[in-house]
PDB file of N, CA and C in Angstrom:
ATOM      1  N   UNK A   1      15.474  -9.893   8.626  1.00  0.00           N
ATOM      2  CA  UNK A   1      14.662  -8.704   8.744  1.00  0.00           C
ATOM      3  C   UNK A   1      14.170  -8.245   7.365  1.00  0.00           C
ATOM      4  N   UNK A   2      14.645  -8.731   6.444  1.00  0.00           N
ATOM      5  CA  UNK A   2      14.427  -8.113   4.874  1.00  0.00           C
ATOM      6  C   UNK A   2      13.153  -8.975   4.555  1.00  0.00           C
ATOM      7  N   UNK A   3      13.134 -10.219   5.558  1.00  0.00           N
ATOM      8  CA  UNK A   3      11.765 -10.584   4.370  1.00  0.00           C
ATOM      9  C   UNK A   3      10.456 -10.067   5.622  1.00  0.00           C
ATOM     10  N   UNK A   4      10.759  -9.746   6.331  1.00  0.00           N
ATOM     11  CA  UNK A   4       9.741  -9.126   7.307  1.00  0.00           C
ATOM     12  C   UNK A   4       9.189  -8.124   6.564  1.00  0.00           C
ATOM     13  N   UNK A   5      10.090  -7.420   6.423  1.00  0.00           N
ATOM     14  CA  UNK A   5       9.969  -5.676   6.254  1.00  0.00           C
ATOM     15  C   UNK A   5       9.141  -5.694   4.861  1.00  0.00           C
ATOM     16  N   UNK A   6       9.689  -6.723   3.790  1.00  0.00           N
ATOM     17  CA  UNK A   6       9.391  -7.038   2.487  1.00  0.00           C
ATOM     18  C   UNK A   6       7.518  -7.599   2.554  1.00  0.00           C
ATOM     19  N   UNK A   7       7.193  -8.330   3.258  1.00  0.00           N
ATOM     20  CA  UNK A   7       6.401  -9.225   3.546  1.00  0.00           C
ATOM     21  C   UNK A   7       5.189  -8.572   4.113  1.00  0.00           C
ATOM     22  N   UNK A   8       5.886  -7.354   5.093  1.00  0.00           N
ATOM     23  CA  UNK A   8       4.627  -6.620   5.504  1.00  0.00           C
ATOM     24  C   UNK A   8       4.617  -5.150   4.487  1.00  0.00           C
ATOM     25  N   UNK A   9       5.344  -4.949   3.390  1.00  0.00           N
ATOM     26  CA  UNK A   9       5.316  -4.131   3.003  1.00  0.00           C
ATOM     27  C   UNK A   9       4.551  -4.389   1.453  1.00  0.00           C
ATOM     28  N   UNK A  10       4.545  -6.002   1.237  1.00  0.00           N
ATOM     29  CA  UNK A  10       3.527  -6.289   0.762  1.00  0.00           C
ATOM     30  C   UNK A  10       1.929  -6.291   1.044  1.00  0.00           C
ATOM     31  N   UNK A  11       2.139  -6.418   2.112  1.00  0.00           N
ATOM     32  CA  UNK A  11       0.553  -6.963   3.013  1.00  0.00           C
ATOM     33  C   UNK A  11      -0.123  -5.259   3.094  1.00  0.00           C
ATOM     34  N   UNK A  12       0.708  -4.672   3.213  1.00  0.00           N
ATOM     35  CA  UNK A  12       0.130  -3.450   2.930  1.00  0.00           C
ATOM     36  C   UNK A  12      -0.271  -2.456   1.762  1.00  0.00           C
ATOM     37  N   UNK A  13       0.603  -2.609   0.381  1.00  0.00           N
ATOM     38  CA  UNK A  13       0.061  -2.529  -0.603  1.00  0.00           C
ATOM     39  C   UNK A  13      -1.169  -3.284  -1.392  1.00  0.00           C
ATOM     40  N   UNK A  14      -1.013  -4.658  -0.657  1.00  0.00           N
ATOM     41  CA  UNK A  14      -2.411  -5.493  -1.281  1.00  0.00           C
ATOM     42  C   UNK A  14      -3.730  -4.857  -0.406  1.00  0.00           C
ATOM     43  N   UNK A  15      -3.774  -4.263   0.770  1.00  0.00           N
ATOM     44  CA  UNK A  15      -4.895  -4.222   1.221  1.00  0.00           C
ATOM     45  C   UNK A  15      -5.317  -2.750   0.729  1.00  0.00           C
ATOM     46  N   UNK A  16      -4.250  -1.820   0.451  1.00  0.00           N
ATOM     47  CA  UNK A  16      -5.102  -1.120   0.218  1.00  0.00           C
ATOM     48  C   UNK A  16      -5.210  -1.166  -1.845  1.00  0.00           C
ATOM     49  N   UNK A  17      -4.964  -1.978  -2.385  1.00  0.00           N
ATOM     50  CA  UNK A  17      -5.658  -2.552  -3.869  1.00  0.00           C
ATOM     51  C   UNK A  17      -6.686  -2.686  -3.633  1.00  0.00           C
ATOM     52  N   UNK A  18      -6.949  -3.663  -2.579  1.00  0.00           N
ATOM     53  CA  UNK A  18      -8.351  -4.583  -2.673  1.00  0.00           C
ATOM     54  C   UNK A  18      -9.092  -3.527  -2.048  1.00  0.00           C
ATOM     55  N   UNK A  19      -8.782  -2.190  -1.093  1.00  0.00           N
ATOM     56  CA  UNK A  19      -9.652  -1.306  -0.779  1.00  0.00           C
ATOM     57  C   UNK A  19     -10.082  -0.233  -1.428  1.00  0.00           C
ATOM     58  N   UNK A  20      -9.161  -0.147  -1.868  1.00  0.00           N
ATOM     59  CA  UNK A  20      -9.415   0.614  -3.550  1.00  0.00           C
ATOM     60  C   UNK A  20     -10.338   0.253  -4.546  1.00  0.00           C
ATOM     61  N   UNK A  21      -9.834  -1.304  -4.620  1.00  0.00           N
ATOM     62  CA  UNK A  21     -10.791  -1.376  -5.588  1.00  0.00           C
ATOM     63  C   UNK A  21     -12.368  -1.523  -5.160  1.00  0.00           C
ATOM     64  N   UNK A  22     -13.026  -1.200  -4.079  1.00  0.00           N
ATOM     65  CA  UNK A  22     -14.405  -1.112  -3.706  1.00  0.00           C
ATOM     66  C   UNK A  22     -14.889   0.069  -4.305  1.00  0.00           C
ATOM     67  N   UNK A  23     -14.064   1.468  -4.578  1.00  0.00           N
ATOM     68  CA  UNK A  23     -14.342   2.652  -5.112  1.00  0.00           C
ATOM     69  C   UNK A  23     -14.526   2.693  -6.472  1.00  0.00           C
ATOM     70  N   UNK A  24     -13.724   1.254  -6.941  1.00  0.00           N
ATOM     71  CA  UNK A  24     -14.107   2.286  -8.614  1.00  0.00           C
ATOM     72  C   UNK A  24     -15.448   1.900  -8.770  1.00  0.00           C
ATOM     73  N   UNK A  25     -16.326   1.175  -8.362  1.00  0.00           N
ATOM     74  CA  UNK A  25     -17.793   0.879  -8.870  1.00  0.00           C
ATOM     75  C   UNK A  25     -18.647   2.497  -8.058  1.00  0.00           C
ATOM     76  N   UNK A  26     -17.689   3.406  -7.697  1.00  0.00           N
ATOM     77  CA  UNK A  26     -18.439   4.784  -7.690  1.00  0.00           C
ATOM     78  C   UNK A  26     -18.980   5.110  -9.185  1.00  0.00           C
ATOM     79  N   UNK A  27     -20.087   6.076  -8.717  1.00  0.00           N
ATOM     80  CA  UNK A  27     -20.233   6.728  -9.888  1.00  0.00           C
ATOM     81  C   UNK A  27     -19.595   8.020  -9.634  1.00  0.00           C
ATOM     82  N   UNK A  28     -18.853   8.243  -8.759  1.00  0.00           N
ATOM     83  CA  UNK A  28     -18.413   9.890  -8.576  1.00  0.00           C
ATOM     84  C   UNK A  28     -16.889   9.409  -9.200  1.00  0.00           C
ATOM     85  N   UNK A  29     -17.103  10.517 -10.627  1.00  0.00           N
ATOM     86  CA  UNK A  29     -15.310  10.215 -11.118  1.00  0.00           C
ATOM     87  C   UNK A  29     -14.095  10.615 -10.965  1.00  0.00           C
ATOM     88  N   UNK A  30     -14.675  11.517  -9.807  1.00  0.00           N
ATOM     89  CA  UNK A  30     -13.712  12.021  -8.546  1.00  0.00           C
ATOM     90  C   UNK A  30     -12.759  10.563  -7.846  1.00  0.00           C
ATOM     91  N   UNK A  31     -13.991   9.967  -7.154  1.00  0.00           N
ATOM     92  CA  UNK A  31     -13.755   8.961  -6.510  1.00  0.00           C
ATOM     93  C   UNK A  31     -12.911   7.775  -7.034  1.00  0.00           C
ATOM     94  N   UNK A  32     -13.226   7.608  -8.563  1.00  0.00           N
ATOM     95  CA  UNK A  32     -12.553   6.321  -9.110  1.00  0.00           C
ATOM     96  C   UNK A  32     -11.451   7.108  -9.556  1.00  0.00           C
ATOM     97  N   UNK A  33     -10.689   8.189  -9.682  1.00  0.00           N
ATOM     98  CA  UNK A  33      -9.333   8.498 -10.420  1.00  0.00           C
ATOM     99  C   UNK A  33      -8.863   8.304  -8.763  1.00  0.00           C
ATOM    100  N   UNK A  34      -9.335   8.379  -7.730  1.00  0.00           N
ATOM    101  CA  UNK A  34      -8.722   8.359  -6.532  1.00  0.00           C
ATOM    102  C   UNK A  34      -8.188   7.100  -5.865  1.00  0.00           C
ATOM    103  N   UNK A  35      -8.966   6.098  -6.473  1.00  0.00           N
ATOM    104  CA  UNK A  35      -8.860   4.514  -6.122  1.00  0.00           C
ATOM    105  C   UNK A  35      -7.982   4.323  -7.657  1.00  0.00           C
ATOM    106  N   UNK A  36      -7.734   4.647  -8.375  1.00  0.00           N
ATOM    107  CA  UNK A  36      -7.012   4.691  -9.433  1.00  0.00           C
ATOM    108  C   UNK A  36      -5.492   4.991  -8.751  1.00  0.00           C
ATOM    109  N   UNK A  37      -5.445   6.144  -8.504  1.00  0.00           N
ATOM    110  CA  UNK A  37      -3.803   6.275  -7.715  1.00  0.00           C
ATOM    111  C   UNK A  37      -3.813   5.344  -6.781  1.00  0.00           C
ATOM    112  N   UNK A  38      -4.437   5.460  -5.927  1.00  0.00           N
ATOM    113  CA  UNK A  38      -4.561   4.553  -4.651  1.00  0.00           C
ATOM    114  C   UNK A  38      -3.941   2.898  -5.276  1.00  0.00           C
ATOM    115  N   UNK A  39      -4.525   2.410  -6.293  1.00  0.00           N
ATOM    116  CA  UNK A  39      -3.999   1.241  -6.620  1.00  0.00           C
ATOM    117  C   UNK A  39      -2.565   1.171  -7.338  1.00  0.00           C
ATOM    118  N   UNK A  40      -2.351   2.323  -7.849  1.00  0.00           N
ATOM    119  CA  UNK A  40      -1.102   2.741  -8.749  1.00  0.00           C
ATOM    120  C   UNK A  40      -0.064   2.478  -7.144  1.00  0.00           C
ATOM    121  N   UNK A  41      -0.461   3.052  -6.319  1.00  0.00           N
ATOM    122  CA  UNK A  41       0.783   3.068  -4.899  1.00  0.00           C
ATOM    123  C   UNK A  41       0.829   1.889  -4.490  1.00  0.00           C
ATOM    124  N   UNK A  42      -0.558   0.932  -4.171  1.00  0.00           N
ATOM    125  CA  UNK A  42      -0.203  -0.205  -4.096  1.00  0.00           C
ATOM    126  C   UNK A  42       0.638  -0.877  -5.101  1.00  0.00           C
ATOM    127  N   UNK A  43       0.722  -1.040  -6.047  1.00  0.00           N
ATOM    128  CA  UNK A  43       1.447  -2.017  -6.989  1.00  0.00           C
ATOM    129  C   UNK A  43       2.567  -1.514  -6.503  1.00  0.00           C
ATOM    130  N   UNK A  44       2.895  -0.273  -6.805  1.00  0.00           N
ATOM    131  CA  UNK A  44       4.530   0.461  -7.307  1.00  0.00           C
ATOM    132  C   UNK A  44       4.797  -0.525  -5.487  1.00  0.00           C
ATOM    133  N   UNK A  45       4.445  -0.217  -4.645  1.00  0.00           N
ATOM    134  CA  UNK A  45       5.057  -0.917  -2.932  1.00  0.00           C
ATOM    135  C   UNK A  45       4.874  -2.406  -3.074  1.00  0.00           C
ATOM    136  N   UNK A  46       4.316  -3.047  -3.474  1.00  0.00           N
ATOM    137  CA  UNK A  46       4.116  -4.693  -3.852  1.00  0.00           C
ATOM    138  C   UNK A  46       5.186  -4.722  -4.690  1.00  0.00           C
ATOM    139  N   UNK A  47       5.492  -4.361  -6.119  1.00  0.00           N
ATOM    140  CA  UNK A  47       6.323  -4.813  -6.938  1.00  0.00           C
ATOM    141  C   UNK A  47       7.915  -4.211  -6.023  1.00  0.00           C
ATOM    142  N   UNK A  48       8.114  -3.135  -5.633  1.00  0.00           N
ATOM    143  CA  UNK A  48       8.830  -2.565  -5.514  1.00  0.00           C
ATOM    144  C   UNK A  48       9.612  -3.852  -3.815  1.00  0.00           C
ATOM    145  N   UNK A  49       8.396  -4.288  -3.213  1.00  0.00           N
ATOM    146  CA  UNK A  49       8.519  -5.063  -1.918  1.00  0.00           C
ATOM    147  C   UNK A  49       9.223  -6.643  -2.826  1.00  0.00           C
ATOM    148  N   UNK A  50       8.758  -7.194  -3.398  1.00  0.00           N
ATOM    149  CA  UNK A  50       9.015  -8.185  -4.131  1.00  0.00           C
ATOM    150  C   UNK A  50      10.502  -8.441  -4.520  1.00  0.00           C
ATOM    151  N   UNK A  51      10.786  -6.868  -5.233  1.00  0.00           N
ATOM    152  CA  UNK A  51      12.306  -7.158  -5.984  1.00  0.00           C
ATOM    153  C   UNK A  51      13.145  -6.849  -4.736  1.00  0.00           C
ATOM    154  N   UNK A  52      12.724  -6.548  -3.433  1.00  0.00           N
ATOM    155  CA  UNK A  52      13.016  -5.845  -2.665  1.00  0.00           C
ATOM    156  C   UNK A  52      13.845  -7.600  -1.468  1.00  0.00           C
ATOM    157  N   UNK A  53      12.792  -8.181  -1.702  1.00  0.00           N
ATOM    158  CA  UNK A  53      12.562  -9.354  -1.059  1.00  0.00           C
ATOM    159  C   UNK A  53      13.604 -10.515  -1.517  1.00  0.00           C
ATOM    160  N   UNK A  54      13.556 -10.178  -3.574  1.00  0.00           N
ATOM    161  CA  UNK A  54      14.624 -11.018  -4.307  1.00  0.00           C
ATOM    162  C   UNK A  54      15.936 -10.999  -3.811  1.00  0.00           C
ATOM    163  N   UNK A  55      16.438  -9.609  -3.419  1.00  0.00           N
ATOM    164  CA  UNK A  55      17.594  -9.340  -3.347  1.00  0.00           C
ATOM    165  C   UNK A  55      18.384  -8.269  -3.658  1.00  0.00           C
ATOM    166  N   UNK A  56      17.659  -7.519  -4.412  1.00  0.00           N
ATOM    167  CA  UNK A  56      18.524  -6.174  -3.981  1.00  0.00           C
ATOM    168  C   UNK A  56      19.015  -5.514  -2.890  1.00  0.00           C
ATOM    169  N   UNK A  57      19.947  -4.642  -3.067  1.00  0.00           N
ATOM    170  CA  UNK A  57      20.557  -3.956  -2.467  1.00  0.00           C
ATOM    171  C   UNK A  57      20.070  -2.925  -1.356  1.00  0.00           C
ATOM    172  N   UNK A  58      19.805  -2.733  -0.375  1.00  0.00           N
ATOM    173  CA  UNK A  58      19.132  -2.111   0.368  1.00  0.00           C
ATOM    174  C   UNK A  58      19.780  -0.340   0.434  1.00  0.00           C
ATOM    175  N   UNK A  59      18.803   0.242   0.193  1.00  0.00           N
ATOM    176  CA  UNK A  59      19.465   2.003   0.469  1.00  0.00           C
ATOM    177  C   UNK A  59      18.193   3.167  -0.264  1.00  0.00           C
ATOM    178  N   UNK A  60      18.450   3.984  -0.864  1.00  0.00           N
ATOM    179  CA  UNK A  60      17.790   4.884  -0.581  1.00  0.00           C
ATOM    180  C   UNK A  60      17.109   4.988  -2.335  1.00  0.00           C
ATOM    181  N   UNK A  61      17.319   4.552  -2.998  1.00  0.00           N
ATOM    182  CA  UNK A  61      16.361   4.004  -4.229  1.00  0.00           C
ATOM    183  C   UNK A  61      15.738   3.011  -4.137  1.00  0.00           C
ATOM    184  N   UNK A  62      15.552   1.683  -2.978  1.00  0.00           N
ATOM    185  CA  UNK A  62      14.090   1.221  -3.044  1.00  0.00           C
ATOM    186  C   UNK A  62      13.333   2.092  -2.464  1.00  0.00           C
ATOM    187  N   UNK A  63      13.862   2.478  -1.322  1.00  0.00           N
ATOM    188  CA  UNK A  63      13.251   3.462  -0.401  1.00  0.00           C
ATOM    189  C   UNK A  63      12.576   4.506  -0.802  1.00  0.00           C
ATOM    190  N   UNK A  64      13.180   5.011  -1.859  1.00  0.00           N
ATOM    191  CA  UNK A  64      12.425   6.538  -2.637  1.00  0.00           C
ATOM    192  C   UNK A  64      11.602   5.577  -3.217  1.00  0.00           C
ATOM    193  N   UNK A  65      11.468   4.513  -3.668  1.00  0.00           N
ATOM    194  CA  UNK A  65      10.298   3.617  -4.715  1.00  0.00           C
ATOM    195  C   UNK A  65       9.376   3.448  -3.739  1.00  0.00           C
ATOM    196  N   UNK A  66       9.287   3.081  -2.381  1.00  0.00           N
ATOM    197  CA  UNK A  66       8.295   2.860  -1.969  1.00  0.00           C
ATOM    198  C   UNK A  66       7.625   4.206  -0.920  1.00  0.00           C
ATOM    199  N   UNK A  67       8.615   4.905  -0.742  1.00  0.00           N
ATOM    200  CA  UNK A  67       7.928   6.227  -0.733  1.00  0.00           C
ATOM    201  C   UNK A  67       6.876   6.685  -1.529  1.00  0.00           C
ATOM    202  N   UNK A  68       7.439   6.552  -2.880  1.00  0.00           N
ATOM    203  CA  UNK A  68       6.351   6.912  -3.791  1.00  0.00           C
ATOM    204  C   UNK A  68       5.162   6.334  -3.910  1.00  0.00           C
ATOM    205  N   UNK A  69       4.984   5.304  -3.612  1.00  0.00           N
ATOM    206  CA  UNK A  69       3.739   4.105  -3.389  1.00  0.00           C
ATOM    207  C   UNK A  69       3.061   4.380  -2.269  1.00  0.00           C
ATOM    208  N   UNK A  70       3.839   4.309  -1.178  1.00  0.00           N
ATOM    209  CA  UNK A  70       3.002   5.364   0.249  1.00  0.00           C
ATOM    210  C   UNK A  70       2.393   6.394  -0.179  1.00  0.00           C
ATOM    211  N   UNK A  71       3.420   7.284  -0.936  1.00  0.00           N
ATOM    212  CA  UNK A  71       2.416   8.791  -0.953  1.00  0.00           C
ATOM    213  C   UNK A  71       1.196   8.361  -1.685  1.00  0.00           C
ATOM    214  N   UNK A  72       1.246   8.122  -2.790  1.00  0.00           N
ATOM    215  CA  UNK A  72       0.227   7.570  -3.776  1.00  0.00           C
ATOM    216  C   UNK A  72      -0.995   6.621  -2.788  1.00  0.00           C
ATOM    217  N   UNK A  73      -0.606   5.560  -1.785  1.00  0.00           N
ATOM    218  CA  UNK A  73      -1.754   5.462  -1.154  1.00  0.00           C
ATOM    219  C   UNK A  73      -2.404   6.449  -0.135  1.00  0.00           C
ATOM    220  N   UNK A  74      -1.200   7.336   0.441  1.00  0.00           N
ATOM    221  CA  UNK A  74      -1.957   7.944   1.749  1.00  0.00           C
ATOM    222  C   UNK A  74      -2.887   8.716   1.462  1.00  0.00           C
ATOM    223  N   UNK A  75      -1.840   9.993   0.098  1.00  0.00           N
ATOM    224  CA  UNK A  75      -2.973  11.037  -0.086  1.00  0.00           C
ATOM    225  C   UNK A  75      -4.135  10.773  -0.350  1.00  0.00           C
ATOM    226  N   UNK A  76      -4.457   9.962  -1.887  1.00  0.00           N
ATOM    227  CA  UNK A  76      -5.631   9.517  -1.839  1.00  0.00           C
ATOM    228  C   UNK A  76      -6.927   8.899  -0.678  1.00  0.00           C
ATOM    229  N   UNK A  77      -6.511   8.169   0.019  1.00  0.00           N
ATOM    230  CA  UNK A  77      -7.183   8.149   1.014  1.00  0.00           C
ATOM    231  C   UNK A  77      -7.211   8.695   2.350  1.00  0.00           C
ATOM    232  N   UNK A  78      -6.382   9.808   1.915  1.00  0.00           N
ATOM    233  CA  UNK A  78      -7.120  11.113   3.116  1.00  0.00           C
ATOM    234  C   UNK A  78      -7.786  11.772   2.271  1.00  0.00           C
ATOM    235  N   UNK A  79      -8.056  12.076   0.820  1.00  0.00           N
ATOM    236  CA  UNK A  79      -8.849  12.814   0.334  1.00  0.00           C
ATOM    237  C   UNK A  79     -10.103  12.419  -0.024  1.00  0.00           C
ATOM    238  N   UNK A  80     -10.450  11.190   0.197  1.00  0.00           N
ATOM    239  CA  UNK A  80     -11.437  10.025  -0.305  1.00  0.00           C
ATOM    240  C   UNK A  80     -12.379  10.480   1.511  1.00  0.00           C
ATOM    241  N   UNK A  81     -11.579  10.507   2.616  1.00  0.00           N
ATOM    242  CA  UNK A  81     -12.349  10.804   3.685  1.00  0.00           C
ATOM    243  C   UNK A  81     -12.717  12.299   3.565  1.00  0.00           C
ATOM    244  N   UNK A  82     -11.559  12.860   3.311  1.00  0.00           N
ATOM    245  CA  UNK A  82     -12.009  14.497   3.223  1.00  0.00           C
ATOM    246  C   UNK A  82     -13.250  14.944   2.631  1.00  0.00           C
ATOM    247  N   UNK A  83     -13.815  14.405   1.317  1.00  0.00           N
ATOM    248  CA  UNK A  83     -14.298  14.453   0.469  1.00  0.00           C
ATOM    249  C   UNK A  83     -15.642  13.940   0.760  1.00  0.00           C
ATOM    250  N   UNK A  84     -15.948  12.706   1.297  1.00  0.00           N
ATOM    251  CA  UNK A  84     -16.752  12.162   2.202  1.00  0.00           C
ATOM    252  C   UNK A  84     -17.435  12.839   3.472  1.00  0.00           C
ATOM    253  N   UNK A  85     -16.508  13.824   3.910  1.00  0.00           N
ATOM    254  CA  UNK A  85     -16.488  14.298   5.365  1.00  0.00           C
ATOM    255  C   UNK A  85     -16.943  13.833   6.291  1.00  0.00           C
ATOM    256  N   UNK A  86     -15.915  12.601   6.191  1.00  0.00           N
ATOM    257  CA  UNK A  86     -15.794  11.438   7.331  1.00  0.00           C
ATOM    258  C   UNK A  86     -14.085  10.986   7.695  1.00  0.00           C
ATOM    259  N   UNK A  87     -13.565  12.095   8.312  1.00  0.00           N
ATOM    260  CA  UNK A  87     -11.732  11.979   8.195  1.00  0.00           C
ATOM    261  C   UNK A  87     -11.859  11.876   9.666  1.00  0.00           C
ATOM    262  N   UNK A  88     -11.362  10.486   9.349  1.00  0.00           N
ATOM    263  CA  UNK A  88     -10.915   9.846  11.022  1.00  0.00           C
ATOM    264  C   UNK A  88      -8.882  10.397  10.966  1.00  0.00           C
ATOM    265  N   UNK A  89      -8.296  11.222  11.552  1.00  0.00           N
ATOM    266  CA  UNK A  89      -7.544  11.703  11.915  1.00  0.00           C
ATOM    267  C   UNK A  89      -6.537  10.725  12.100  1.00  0.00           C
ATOM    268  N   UNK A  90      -7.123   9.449  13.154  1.00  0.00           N
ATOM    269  CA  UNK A  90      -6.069   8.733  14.059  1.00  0.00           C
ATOM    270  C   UNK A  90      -5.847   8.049  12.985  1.00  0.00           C
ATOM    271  N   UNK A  91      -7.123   7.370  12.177  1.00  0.00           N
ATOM    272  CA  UNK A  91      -6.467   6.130  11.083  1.00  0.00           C
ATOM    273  C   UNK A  91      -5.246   7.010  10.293  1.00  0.00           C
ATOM    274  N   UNK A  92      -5.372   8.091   9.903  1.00  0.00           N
ATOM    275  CA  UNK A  92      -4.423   8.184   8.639  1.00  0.00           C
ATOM    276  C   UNK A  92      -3.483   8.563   9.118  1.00  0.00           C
ATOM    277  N   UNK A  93      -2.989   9.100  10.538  1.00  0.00           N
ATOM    278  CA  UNK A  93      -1.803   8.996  11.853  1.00  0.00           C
ATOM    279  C   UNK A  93      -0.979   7.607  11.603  1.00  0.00           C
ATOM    280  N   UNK A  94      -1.748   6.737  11.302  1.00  0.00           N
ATOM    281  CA  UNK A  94      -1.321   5.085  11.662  1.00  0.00           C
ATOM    282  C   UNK A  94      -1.206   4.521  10.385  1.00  0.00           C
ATOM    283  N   UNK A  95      -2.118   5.285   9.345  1.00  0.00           N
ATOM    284  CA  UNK A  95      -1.164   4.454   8.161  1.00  0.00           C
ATOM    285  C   UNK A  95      -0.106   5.438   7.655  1.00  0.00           C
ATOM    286  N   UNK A  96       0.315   6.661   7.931  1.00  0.00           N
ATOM    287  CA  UNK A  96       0.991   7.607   7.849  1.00  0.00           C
ATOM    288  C   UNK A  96       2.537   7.096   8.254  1.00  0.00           C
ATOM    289  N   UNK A  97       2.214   6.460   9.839  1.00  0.00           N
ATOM    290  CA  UNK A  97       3.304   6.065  10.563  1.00  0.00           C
ATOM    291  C   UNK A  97       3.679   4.720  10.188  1.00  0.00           C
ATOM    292  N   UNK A  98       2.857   3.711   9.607  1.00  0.00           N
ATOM    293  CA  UNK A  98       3.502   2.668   8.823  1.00  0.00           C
ATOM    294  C   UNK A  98       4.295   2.480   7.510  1.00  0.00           C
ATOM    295  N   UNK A  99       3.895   3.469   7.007  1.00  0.00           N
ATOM    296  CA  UNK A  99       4.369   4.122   5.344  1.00  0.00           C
ATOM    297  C   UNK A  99       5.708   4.206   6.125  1.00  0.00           C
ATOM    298  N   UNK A 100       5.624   5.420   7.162  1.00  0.00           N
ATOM    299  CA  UNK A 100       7.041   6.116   7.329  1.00  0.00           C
ATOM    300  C   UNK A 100       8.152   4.949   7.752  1.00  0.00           C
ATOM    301  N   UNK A 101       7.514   3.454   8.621  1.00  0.00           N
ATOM    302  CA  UNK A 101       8.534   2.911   9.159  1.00  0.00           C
ATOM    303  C   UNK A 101       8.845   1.867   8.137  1.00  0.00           C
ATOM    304  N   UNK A 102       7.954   1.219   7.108  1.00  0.00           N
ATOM    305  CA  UNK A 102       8.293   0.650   5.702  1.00  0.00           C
ATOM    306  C   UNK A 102       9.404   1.371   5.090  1.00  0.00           C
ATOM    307  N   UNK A 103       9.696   2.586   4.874  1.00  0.00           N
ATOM    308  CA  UNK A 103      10.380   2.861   4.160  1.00  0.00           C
ATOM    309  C   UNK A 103      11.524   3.102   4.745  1.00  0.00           C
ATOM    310  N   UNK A 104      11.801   3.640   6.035  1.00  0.00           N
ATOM    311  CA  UNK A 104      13.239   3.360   7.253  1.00  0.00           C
ATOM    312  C   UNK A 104      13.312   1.867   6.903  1.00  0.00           C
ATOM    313  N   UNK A 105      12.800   0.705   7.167  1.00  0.00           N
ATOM    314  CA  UNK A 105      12.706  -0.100   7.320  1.00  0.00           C
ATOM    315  C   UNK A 105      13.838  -0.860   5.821  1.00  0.00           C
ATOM    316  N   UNK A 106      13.489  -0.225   4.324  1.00  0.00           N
ATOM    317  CA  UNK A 106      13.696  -0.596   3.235  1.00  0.00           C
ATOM    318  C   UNK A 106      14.948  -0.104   3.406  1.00  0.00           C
ATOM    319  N   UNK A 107      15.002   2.000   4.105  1.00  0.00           N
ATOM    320  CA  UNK A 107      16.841   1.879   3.721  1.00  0.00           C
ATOM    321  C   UNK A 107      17.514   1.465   4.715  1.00  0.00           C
ATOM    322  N   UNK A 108      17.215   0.754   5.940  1.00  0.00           N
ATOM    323  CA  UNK A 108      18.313   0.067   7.066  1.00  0.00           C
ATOM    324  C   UNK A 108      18.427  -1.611   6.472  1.00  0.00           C
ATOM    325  N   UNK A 109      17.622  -2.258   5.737  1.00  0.00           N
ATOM    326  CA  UNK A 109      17.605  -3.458   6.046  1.00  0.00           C
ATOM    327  C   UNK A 109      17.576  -3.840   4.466  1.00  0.00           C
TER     328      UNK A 109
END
């Protein structure tokens, strides 16, 4: 279950990098400090999924690590829709609820 959890907890920090990175060629510099965090959460949940995957210890310091990488992607891209005023509700319900089960996921397993 650790390289599942690890594996999709990668797959989810890379997509939202690579979705991020479509923003910084904004010219609004709103927008690129936002894909700026946004990529900061991806890494910190990729690197954090990785050492996660090596072998550490499972409990509530990877878990706070990839918490922090969730928050860092969600907010930003609810504020990237907000801002837009184009906030689809259900999507950020669903990446909200994947963040939340990645990180149960990091301190059970």
């Amino acid at each position: 279950m650790r390289i599942v959890i690890s594996l999709l907890a990668i797959l989810f920090g890379l997509l939202h990098i690579i979705a991020a990175r479509t923003q910084l060629k904004s010219k609004d510099a709103a927008a690129r400090g936002l894909s700026i965090a946004m990529i900061c959460g991806g890494v910190c949940v990729v690197v954090e999924a990785a050492a996660h995957l090596i072998g550490s210890n499972p409990g509530w310091m990877d878990a706070l690590s990839v918490a922090a990488g969730c928050l860092l992607i969600c907010v930003p891209a609810y504020e990237n829709g907000r801002r837009a005023g184009n906030v689809h509700i259900s999507h950020h319900i669903i990446r909200g609820g994947i963040a939340v089960l990645l990180v149960v996921g990091f301190i059970l397993w």
